[in-house]
C-alpha atoms as a PDB file:
ATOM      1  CA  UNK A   1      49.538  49.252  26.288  1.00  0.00           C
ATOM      2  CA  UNK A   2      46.083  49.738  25.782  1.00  0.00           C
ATOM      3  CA  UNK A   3      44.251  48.585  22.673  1.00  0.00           C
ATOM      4  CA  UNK A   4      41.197  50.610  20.865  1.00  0.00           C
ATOM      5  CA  UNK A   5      39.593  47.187  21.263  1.00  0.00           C
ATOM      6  CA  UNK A   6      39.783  47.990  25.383  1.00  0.00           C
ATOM      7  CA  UNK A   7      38.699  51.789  25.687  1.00  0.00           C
ATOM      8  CA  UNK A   8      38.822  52.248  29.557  1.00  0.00           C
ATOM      9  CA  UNK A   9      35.202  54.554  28.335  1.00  0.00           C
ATOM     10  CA  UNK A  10      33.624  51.802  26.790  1.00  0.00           C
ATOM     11  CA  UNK A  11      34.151  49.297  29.968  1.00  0.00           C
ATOM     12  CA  UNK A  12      33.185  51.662  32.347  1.00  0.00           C
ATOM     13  CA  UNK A  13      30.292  52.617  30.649  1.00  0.00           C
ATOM     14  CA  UNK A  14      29.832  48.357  30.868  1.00  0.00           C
ATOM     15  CA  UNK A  15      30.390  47.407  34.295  1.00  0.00           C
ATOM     16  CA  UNK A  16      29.119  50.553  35.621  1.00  0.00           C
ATOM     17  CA  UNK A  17      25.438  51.661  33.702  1.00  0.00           C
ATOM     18  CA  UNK A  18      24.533  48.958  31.753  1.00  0.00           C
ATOM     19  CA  UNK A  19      22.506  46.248  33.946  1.00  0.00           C
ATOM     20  CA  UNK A  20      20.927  43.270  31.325  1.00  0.00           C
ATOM     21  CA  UNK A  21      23.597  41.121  29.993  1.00  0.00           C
ATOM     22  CA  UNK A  22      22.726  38.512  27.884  1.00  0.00           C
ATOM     23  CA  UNK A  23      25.314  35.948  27.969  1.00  0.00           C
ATOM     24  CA  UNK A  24      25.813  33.873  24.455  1.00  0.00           C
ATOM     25  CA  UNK A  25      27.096  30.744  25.012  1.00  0.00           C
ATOM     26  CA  UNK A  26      25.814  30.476  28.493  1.00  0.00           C
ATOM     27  CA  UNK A  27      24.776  26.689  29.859  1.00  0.00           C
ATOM     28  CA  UNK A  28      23.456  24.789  32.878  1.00  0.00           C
ATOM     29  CA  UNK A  29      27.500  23.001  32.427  1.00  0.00           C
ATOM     30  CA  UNK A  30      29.324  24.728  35.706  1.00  0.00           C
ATOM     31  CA  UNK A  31      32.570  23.975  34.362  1.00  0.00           C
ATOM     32  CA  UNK A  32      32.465  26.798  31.426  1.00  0.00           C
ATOM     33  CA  UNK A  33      34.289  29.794  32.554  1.00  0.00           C
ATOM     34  CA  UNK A  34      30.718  31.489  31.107  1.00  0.00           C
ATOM     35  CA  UNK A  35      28.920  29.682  34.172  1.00  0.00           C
ATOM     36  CA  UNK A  36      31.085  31.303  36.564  1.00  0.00           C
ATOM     37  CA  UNK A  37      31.386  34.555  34.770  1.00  0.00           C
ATOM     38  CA  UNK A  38      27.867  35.271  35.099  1.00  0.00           C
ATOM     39  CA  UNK A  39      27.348  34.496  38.927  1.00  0.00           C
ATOM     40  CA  UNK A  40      29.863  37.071  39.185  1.00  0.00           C
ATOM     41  CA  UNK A  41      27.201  39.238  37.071  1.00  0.00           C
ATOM     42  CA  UNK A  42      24.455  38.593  39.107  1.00  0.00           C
ATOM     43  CA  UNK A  43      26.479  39.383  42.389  1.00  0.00           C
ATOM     44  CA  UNK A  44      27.473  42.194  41.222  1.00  0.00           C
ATOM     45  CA  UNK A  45      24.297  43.635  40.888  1.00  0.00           C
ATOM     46  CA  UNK A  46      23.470  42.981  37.265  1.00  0.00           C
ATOM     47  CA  UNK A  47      20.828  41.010  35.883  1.00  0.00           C
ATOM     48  CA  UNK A  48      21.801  37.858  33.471  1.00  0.00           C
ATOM     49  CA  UNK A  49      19.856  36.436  29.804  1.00  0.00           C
ATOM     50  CA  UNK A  50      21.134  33.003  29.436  1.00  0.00           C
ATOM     51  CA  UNK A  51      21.092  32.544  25.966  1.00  0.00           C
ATOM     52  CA  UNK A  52      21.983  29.425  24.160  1.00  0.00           C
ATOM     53  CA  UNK A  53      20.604  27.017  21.586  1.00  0.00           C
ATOM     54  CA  UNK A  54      19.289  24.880  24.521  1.00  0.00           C
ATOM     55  CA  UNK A  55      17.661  27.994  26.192  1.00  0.00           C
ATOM     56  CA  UNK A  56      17.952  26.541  29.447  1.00  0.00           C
ATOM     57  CA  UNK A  57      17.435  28.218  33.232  1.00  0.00           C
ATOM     58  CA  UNK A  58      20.485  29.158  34.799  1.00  0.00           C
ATOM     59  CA  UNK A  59      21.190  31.181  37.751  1.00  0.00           C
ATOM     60  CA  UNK A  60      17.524  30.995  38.348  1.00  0.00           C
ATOM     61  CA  UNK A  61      16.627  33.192  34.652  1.00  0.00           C
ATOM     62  CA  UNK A  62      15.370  32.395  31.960  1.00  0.00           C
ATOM     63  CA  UNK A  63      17.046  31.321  28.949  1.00  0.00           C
ATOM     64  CA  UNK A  64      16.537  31.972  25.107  1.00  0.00           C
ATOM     65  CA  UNK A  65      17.856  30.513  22.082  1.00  0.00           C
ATOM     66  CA  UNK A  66      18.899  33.742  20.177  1.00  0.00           C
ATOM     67  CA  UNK A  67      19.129  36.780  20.810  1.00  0.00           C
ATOM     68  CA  UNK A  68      16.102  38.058  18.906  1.00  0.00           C
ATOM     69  CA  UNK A  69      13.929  35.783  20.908  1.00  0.00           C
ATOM     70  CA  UNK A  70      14.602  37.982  23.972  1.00  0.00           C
ATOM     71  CA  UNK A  71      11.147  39.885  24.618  1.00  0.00           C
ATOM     72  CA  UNK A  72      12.829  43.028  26.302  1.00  0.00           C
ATOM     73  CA  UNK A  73      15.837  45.216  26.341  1.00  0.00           C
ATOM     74  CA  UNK A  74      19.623  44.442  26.508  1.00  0.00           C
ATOM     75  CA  UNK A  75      22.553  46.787  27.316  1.00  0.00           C
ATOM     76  CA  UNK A  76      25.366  44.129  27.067  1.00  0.00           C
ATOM     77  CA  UNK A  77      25.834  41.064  24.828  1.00  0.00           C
ATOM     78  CA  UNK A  78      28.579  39.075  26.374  1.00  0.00           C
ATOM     79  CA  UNK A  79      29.922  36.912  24.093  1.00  0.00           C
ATOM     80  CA  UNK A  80      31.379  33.183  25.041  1.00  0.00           C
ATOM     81  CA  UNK A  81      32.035  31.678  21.383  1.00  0.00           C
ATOM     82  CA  UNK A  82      34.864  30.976  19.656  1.00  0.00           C
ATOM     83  CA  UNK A  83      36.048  34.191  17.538  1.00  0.00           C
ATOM     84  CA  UNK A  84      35.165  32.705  13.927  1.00  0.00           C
ATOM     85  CA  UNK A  85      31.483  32.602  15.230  1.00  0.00           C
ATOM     86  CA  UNK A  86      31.777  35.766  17.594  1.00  0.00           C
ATOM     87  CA  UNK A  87      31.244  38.302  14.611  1.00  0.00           C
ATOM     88  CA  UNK A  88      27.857  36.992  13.808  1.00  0.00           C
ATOM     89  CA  UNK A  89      26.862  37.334  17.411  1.00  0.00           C
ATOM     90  CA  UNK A  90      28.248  41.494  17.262  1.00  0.00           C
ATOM     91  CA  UNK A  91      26.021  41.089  14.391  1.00  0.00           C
ATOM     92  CA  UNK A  92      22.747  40.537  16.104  1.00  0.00           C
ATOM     93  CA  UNK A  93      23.642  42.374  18.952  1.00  0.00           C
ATOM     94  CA  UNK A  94      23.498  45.617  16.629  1.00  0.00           C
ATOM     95  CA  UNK A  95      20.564  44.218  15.311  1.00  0.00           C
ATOM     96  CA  UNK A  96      18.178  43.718  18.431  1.00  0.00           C
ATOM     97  CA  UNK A  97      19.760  47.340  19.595  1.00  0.00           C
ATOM     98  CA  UNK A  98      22.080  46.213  22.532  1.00  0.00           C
ATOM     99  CA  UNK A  99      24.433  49.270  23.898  1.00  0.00           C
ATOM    100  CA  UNK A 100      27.298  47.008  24.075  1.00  0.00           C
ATOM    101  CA  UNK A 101      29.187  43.803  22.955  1.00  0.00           C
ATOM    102  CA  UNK A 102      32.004  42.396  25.038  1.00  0.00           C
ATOM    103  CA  UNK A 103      34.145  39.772  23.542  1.00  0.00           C
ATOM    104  CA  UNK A 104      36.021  37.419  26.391  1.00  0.00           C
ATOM    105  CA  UNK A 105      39.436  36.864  26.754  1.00  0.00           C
ATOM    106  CA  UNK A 106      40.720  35.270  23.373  1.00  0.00           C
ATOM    107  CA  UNK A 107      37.583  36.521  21.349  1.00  0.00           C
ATOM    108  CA  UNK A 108      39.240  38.508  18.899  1.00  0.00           C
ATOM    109  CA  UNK A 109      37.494  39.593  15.424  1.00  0.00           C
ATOM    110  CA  UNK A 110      38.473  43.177  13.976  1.00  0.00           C
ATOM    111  CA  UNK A 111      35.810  43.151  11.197  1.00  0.00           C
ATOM    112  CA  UNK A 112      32.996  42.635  13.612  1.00  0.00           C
ATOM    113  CA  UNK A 113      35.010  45.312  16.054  1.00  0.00           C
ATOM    114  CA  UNK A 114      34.953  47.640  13.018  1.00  0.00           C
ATOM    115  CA  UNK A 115      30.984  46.767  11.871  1.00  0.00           C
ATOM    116  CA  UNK A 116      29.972  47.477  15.744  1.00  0.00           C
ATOM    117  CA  UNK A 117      31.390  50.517  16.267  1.00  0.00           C
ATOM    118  CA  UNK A 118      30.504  52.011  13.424  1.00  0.00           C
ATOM    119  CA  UNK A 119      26.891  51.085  13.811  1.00  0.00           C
ATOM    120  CA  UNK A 120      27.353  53.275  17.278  1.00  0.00           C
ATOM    121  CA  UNK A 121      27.543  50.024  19.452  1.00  0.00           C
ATOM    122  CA  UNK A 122      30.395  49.805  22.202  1.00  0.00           C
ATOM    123  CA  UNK A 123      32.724  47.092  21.746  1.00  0.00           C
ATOM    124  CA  UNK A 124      35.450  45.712  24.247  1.00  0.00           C
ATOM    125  CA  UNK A 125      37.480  42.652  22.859  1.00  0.00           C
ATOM    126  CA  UNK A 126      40.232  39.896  24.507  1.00  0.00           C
ATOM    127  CA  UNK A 127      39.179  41.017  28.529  1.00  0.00           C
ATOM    128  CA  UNK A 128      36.827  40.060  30.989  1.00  0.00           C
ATOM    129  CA  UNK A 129      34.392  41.666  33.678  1.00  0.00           C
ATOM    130  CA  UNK A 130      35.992  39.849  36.392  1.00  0.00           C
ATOM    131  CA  UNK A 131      39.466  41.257  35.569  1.00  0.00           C
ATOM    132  CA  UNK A 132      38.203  44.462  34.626  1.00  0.00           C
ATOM    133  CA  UNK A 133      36.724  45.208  38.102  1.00  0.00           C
ATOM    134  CA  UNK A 134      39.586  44.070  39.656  1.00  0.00           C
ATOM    135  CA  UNK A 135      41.464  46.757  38.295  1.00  0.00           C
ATOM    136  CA  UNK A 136      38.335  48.962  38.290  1.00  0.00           C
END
């Protein structure tokens, strides 16, 4: 069954065009799944904005403590909070003019789902990248 919330469109349009993901929640800790997630990023071609209070280097780029704080362009805001904080994040992804937010597996917040789209944003909720190009 496949949910509004995971429009095949929308992660195509991800995985396949958009190239700068900045990754929220993204640390120098290689234990979070986020670590791992975006190595698989950069492998696959696409290039990674750490961003996290700490704004530290990882996977050799730059990192930045908010989102408005990063100086250039972003297609993806990949998302690594927990779902009552994951709506604000949408939030400033609209708001710094990203193409696309994509919540992780568990993020789930219909509000923010609702507030993105309808500011023209793509949204994909409650998947991952590295499942979706397995099946893509």
């Amino acid at each position: 069954m496949t949910v509004a919330w995971q429009d095949q469109s929308d992660i195509d349009f991800m995985l396949d065009e958009a190239e700068t993901w900045a990754v929220v929640g993204l640390s120098e800790n290689p234990s979070r799944t986020a670590y791992a997630i975006a190595a698989m990023l950069q492998q696959r071609g696409k290039r990674i904005v750490p961003v996290h209070p700490s704004a530290a280097t990882v996977h050799g780029e730059q990192g930045y403590a908010t989102l408005a704080d990063i100086p250039f362009p972003v297609d993806v805001v990949d998302v690594f909070v927990r779902s009552e904080l994951a709506g604000e994040v949408a939030d400033q992804a609209v708001a710094i003019g990203a193409k696309a937010v994509w919540f992780q597996l568990g993020v789930i917040d219909q509000d923010a789902y609702e507030r993105t789209t309808a500011a023209g944003v793509r949204m994909v909720m409650d998947t991952c990248p590295a499942i979706e190009w397995g099946r893509h």
